[in-house]
N, C-alpha and C. Protein backbone atom coordinates (compact mmCIF):
# COMPACT_ATOMS: atom_id res chain seq x y z
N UNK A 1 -34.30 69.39 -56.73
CA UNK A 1 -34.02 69.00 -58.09
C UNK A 1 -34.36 70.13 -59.05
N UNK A 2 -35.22 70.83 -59.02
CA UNK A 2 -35.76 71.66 -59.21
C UNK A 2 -34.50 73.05 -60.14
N UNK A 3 -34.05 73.26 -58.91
CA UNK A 3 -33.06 74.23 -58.35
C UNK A 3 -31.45 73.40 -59.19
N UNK A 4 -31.43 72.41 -58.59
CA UNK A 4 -30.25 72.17 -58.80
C UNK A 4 -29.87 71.12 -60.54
N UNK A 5 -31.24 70.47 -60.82
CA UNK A 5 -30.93 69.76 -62.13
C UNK A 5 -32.04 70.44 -62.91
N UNK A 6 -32.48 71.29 -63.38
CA UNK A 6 -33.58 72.00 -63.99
C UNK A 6 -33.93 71.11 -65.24
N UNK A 7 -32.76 70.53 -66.10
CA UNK A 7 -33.38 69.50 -67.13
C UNK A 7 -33.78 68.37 -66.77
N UNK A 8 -33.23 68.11 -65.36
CA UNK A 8 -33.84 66.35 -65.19
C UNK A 8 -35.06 66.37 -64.75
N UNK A 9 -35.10 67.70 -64.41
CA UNK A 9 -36.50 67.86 -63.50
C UNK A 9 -37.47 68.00 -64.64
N UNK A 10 -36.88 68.76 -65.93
CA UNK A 10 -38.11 69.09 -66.57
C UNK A 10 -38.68 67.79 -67.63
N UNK A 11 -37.08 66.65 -67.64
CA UNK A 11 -37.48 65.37 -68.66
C UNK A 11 -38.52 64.30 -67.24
N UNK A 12 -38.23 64.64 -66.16
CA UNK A 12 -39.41 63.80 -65.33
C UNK A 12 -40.92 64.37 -65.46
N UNK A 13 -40.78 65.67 -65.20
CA UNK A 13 -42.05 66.36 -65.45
C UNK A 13 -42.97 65.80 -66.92
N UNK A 14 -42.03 65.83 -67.86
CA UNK A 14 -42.62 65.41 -69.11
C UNK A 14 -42.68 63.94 -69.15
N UNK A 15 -41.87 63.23 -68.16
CA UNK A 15 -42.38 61.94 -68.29
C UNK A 15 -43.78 61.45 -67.74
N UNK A 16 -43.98 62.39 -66.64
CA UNK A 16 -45.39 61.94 -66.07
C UNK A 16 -47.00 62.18 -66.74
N UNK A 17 -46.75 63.73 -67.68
CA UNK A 17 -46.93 63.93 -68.70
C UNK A 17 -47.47 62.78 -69.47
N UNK A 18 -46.88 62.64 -70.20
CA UNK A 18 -46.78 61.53 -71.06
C UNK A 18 -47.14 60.17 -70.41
N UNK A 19 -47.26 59.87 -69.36
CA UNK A 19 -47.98 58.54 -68.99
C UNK A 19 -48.77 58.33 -68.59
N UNK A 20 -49.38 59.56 -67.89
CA UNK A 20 -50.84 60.35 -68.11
C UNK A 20 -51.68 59.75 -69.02
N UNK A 21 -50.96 60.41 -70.05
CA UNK A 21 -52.04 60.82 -71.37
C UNK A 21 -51.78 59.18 -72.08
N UNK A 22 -50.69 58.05 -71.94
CA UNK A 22 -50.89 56.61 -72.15
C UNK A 22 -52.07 56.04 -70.98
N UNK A 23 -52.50 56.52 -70.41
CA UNK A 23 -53.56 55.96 -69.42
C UNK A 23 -54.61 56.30 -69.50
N UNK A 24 -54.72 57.77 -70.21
CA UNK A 24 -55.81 58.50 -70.77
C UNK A 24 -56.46 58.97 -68.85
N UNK A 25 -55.39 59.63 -67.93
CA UNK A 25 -55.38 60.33 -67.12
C UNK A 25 -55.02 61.47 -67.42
N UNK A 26 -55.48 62.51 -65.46
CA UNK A 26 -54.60 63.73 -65.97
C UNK A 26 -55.09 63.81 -63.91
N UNK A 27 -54.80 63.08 -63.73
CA UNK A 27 -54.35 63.85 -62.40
C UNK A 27 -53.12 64.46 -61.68
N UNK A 28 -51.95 64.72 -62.36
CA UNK A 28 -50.85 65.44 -62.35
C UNK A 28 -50.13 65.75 -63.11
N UNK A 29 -51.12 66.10 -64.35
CA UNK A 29 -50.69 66.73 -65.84
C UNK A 29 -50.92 67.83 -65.33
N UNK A 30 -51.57 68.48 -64.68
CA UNK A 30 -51.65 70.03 -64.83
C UNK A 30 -50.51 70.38 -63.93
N UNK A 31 -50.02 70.22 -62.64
CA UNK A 31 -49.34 70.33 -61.76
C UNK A 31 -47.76 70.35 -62.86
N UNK A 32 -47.98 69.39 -63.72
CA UNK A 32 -46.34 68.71 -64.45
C UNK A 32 -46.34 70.18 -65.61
N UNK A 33 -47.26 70.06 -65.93
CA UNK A 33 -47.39 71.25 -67.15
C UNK A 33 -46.83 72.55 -66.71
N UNK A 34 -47.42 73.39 -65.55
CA UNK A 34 -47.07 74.24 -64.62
C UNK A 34 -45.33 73.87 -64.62
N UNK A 35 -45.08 73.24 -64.17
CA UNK A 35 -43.35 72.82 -63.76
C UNK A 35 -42.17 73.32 -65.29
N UNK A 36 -42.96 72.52 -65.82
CA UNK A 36 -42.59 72.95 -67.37
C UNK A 36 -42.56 74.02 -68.12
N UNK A 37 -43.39 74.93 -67.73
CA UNK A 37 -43.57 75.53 -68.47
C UNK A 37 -42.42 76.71 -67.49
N UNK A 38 -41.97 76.81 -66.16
CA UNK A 38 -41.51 77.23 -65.31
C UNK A 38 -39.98 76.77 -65.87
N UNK A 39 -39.94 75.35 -65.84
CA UNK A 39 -38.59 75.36 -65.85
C UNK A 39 -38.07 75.15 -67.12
N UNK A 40 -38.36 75.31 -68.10
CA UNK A 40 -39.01 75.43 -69.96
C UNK A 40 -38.01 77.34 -69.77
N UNK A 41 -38.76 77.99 -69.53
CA UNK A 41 -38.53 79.59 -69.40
C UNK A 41 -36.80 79.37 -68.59
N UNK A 42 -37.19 79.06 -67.44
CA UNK A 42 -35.28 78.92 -67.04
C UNK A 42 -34.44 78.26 -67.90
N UNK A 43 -35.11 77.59 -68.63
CA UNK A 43 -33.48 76.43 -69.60
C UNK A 43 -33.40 77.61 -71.23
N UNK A 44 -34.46 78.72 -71.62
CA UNK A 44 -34.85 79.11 -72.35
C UNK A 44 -34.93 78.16 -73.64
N UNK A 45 -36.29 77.24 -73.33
CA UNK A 45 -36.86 76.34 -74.20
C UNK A 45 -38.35 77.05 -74.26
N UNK A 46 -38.06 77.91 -75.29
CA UNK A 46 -39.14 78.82 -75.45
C UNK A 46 -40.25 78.47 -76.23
N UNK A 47 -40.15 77.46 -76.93
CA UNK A 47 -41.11 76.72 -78.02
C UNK A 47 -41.68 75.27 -77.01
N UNK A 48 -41.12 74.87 -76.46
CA UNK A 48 -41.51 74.25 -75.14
C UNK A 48 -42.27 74.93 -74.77
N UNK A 49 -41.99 75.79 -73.70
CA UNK A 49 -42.60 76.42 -72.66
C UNK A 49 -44.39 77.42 -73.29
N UNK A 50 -44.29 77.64 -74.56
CA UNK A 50 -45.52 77.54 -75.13
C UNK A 50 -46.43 76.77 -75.60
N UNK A 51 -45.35 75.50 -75.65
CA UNK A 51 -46.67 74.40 -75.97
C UNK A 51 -47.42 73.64 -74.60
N UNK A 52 -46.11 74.04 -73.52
CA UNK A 52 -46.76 73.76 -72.27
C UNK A 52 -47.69 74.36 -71.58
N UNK A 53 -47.86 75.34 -71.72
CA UNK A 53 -48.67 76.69 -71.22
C UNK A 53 -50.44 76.39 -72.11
N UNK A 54 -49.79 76.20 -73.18
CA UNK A 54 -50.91 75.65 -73.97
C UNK A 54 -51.89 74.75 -73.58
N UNK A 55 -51.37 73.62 -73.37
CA UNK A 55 -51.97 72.53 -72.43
C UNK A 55 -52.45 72.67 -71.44
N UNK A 56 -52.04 73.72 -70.74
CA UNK A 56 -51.72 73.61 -69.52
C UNK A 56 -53.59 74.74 -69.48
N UNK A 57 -53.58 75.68 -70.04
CA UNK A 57 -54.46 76.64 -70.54
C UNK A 57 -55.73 75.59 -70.49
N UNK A 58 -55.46 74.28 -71.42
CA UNK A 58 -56.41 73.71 -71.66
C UNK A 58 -57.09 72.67 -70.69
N UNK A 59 -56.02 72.58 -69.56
CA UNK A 59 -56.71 71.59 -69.01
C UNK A 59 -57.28 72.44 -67.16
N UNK A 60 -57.70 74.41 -67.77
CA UNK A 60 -58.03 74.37 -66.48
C UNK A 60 -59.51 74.12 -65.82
N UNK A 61 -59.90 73.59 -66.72
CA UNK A 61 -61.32 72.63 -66.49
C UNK A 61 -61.32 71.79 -65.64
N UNK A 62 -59.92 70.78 -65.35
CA UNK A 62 -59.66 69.61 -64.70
C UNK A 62 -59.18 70.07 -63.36
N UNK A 63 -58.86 71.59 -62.96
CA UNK A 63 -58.28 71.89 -61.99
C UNK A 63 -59.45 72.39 -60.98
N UNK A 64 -58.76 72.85 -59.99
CA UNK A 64 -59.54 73.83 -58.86
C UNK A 64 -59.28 75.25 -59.57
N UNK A 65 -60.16 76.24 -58.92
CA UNK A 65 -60.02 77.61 -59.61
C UNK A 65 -58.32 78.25 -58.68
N UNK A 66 -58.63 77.27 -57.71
CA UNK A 66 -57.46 77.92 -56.89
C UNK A 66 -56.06 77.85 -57.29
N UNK A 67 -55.82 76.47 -57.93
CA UNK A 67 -54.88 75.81 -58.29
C UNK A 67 -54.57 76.57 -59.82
N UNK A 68 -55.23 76.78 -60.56
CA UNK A 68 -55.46 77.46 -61.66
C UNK A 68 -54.94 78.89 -61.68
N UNK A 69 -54.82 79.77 -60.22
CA UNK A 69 -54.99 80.79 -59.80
C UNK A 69 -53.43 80.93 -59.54
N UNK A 70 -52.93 80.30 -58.79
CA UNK A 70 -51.63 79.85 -58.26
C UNK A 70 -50.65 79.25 -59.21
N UNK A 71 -51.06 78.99 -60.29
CA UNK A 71 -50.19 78.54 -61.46
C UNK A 71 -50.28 79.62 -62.20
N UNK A 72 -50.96 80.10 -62.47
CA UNK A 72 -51.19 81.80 -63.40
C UNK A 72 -50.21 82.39 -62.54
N UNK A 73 -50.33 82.76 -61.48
CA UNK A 73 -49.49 83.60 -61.06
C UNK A 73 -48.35 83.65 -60.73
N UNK A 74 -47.90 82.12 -60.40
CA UNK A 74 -46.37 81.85 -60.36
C UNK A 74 -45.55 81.47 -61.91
N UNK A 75 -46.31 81.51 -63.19
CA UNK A 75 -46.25 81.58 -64.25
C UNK A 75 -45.75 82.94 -64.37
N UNK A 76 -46.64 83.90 -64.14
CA UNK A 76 -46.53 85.13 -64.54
C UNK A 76 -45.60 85.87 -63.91
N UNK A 77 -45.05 85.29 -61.97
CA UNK A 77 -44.17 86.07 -61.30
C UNK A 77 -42.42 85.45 -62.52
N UNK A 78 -43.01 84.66 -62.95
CA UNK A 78 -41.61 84.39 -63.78
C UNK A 78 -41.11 84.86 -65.07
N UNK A 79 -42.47 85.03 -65.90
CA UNK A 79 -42.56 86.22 -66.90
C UNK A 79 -41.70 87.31 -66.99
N UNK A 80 -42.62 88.06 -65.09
CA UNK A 80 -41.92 89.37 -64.47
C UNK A 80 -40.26 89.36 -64.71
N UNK A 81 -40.18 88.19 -63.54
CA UNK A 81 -38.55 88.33 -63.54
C UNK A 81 -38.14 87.86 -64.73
N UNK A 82 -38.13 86.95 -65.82
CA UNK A 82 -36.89 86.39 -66.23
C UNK A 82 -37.18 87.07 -67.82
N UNK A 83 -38.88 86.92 -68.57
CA UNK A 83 -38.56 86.79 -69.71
C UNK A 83 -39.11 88.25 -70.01
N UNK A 84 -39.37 89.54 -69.56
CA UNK A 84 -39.64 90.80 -69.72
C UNK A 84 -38.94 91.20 -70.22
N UNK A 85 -37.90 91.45 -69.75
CA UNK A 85 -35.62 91.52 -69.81
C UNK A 85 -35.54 90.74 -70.99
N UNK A 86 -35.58 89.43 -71.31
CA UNK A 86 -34.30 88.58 -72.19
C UNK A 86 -35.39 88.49 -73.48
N UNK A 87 -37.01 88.51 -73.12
CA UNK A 87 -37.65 88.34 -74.44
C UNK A 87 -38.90 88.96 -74.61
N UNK A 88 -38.65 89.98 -74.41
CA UNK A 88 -40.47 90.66 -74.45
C UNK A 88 -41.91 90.24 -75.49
N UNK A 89 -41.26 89.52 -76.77
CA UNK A 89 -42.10 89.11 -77.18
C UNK A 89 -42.76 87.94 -76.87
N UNK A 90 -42.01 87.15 -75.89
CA UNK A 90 -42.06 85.49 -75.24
C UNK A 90 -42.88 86.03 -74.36
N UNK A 91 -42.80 86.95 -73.62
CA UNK A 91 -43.68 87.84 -72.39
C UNK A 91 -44.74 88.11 -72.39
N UNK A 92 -45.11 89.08 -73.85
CA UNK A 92 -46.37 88.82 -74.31
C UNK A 92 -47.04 87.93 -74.60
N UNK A 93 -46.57 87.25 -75.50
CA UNK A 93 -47.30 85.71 -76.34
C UNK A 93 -47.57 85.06 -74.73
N UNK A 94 -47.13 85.25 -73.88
CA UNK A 94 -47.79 84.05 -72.61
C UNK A 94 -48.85 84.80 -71.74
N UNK A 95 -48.57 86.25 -72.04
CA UNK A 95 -50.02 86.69 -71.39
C UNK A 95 -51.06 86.56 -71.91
N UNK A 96 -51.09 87.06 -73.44
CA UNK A 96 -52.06 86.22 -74.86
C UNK A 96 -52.64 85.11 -74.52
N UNK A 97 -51.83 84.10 -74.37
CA UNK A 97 -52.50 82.87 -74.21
C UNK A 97 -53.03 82.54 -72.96
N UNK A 98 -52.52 83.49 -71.55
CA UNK A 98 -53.56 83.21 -70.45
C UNK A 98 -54.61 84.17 -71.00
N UNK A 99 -54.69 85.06 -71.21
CA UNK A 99 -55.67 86.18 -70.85
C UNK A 99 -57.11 85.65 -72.15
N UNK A 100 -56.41 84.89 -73.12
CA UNK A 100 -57.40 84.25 -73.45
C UNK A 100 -58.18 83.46 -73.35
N UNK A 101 -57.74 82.75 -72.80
CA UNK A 101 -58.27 81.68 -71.88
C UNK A 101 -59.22 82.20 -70.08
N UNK A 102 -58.80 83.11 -69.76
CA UNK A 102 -59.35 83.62 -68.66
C UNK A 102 -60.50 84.55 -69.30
N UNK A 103 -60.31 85.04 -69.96
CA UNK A 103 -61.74 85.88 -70.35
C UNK A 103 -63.31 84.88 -70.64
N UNK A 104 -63.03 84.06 -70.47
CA UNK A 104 -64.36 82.95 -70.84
C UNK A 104 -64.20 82.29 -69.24
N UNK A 105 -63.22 81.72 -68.66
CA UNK A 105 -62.99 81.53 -67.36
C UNK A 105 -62.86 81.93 -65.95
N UNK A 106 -62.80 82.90 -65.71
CA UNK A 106 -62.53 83.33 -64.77
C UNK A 106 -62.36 85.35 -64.57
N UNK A 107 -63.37 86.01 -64.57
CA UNK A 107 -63.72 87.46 -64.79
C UNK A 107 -62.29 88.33 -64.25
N UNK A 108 -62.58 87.66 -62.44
CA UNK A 108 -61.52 88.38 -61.66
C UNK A 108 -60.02 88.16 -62.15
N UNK A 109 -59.73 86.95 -62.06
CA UNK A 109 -58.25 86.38 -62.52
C UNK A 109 -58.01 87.07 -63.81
N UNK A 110 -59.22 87.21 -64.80
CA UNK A 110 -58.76 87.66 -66.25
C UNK A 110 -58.26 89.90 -65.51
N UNK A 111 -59.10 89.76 -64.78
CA UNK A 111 -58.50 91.27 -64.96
C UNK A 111 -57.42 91.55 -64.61
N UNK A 112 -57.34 90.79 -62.96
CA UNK A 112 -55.76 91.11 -62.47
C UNK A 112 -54.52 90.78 -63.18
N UNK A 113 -54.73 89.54 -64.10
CA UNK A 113 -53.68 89.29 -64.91
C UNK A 113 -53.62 90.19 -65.99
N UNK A 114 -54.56 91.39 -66.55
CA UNK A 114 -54.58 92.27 -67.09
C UNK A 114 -54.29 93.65 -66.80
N UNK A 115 -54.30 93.41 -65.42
CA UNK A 115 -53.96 94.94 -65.05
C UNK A 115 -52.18 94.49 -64.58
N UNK A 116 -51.61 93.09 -64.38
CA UNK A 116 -50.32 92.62 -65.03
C UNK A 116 -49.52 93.25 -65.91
N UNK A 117 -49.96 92.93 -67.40
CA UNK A 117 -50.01 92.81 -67.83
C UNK A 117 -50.16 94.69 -68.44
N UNK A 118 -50.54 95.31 -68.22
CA UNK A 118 -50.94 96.95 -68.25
C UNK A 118 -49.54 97.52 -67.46
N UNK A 119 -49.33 96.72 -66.14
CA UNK A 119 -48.15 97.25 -65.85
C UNK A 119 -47.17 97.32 -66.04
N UNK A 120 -47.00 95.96 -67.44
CA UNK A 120 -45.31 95.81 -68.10
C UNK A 120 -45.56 96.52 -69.44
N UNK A 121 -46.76 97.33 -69.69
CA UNK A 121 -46.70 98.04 -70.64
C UNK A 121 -46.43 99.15 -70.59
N UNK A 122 -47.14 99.43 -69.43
CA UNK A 122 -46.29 100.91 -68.73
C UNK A 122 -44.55 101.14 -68.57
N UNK A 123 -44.41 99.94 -67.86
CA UNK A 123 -42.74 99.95 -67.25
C UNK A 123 -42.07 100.24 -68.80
N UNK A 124 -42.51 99.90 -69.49
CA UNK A 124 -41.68 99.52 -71.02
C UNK A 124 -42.15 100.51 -71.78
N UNK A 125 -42.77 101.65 -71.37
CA UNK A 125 -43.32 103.05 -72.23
C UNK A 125 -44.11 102.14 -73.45
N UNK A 126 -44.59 101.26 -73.38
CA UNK A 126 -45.40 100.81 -74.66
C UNK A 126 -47.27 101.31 -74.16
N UNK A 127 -47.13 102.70 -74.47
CA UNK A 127 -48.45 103.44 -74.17
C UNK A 127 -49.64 103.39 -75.33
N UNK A 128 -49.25 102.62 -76.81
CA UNK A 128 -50.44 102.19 -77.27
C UNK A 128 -51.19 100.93 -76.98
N UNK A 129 -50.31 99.54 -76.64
CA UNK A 129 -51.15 98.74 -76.17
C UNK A 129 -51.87 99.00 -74.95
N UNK A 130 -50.95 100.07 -73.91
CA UNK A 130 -51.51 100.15 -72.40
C UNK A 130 -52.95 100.68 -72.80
N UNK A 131 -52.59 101.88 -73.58
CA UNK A 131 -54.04 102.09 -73.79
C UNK A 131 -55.44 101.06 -74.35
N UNK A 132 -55.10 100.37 -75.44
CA UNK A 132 -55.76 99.25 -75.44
C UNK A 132 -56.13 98.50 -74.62
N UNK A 133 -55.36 98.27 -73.86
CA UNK A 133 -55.79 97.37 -72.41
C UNK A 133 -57.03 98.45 -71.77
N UNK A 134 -56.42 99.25 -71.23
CA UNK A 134 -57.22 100.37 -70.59
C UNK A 134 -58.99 100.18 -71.20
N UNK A 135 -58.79 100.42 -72.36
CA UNK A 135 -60.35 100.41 -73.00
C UNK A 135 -60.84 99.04 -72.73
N UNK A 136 -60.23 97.62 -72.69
CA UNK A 136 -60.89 96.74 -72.45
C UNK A 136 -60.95 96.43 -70.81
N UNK A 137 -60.09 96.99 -70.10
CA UNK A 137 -60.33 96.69 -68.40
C UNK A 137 -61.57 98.03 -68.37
N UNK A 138 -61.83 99.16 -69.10
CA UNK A 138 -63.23 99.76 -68.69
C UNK A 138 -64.37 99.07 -68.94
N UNK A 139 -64.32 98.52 -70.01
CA UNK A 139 -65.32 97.93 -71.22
C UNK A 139 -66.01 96.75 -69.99
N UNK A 140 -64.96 96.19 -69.17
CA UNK A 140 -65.09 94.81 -68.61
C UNK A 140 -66.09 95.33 -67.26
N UNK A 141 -66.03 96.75 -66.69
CA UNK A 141 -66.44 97.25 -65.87
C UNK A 141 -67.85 98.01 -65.89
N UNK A 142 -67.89 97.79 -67.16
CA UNK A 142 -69.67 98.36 -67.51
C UNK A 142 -70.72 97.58 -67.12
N UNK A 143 -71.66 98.43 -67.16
CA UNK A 143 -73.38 97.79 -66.53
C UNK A 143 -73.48 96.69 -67.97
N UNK A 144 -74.04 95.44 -67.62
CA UNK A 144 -75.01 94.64 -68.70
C UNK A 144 -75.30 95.80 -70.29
N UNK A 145 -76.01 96.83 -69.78
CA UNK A 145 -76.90 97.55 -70.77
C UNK A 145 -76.18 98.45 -71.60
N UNK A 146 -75.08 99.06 -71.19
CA UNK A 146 -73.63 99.77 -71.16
C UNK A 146 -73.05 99.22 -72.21
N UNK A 147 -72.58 98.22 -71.71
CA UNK A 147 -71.97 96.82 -72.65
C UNK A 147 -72.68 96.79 -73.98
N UNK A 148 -73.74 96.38 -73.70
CA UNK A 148 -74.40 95.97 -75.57
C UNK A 148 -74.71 97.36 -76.07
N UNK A 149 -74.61 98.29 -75.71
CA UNK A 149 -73.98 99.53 -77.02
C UNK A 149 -73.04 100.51 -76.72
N UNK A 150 -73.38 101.40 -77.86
CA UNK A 150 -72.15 101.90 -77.44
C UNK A 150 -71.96 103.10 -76.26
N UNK A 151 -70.87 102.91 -75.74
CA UNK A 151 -70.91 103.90 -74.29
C UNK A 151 -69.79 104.96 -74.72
N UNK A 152 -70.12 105.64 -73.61
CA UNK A 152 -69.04 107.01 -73.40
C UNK A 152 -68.77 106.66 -72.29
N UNK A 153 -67.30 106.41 -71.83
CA UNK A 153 -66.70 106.53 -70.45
C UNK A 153 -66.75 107.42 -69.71
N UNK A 154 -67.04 108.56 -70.40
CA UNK A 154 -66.73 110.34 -69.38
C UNK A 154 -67.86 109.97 -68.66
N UNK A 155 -68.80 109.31 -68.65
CA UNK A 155 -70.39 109.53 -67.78
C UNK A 155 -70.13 107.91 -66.94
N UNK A 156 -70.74 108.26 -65.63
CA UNK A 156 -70.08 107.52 -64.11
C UNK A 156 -71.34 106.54 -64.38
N UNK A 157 -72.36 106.64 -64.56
CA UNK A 157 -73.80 105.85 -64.95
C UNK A 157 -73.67 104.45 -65.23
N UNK A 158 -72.44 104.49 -66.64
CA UNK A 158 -72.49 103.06 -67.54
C UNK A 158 -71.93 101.95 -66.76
N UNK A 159 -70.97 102.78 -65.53
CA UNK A 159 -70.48 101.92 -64.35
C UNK A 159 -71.18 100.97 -64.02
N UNK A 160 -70.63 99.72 -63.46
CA UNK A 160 -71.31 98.74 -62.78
C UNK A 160 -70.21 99.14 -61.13
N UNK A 161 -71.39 99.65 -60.57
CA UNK A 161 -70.56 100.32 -59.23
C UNK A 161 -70.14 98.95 -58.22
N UNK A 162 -70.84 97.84 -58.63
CA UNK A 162 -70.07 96.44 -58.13
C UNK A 162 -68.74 96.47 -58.37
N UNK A 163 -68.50 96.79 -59.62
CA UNK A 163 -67.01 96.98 -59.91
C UNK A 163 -66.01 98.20 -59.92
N UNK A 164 -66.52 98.90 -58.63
CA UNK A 164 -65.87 100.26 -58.28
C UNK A 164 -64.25 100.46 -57.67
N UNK A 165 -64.27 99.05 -57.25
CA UNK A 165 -62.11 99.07 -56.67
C UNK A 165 -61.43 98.42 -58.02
N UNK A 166 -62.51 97.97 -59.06
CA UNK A 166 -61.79 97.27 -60.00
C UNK A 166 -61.15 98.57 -61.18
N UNK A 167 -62.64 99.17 -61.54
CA UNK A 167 -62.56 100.42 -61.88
C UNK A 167 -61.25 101.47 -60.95
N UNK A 168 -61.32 101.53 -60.36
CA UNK A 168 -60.67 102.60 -59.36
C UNK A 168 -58.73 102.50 -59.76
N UNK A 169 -58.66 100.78 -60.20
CA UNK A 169 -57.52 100.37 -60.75
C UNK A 169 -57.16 100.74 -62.07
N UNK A 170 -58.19 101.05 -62.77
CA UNK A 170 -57.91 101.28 -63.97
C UNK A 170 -57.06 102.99 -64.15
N UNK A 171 -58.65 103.63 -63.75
CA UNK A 171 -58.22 105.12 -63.60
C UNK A 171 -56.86 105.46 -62.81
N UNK A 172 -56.13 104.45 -62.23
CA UNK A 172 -55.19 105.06 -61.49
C UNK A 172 -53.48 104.28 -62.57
N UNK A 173 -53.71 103.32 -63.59
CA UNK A 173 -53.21 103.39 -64.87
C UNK A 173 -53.02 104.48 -65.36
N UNK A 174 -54.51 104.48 -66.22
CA UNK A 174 -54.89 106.35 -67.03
C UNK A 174 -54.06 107.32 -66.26
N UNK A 175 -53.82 107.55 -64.88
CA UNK A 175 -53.18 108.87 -64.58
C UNK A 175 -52.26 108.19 -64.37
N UNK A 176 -51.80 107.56 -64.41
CA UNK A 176 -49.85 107.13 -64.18
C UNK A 176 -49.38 106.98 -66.27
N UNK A 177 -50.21 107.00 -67.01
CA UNK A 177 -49.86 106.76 -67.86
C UNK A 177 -49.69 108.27 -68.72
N UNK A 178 -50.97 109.47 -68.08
CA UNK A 178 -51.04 110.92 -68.33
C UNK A 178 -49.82 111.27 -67.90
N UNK A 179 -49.43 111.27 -66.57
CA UNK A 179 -48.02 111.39 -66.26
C UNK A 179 -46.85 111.13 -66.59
N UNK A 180 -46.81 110.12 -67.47
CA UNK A 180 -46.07 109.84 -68.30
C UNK A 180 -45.76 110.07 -69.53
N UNK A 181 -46.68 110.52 -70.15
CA UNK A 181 -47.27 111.18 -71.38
C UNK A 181 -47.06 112.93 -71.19
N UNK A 182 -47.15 113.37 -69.91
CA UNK A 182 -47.27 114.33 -69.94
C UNK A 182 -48.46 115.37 -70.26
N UNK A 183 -49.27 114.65 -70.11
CA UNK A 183 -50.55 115.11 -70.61
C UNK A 183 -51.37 115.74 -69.67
């Protein structure tokens, strides 16, 4: 149904939705939200598909981290393909609203969806936000003590060497982005 009626699928999705929240449940609001917000982006119901994402953001309290993990990312493999191309600003605004939500939730998930997120800034030569990102995926990689003032990146010290393959991702941005820059 999915595949073949994408609106009927997405007015059931929202029906369960909605009878949920008349029951004052949510055991397959998050699962329905996910669907929506998926098949919201295919019908390009773009004001939809942000208020679903929204919700959806909000209820990952009620989920597993796994499930949470697996909806981010099949969210985001759809981003990739469909709305990079037809709406880059729809592209952003949905990483915004995960990556905000993951920075209080979830450390790892917030980076990889950031180093995502770094990579459609690259693909798209948009080298001032990449850089922005860049400073906050280092920032995220500092020691406790590092963190509460101010640091210099050139010195290996402020590292939290726990986070040395996370780090290792970044710097290998920075030189794909020098290379690009020409620098």
């Amino acid at each position: 149904m999915l595949k073949d009626s994408p609106q009927e699928a997405l007015e059931r999705f929202e029906t369960v939705v909605t009878l949920e929240e008349s029951r004052n449940e949510s055991t397959y609001s998050f699962n329905s939200h996910k669907f929506i917000v998926i098949l919201a982006a295919q019908l390009g119901l773009y004001d939809k598909m942000i208020k679903s994402q929204q919700n959806l953001m909000k209820m990952t309290d009620k989920a597993s981290r796994n499930e949470v993990s697996e909806a981010i990312n099949r969210i985001l493999d759809l981003v990739e393909s469909q709305l990079q191309e037809k709406s880059p600003e729809m592209a952003k605004e949905m990483y915004t609203l995960i990556l905000a939500k993951l920075k209080t939730y979830n450390e790892r998930l917030w980076f990889t969806t950031s180093l995502r997120l770094a990579q459609m800034y690259l693909s798209s030569q948009q080298f001032a936000p990449l850089e922005q990102m860049l400073v906050d995926l280092k920032t995220a990689c500092l020691t406790p003590e590092a963190a509460a003032s101010a640091c210099d990146f050139t010195r290996t010290e402020v590292f939290d060497i726990g986070k040395g393959s996370m780090l290792l991702e970044v710097f290998s941005f920075e030189i794909q982005m020098c290379i690009e820059l020409k620098e």
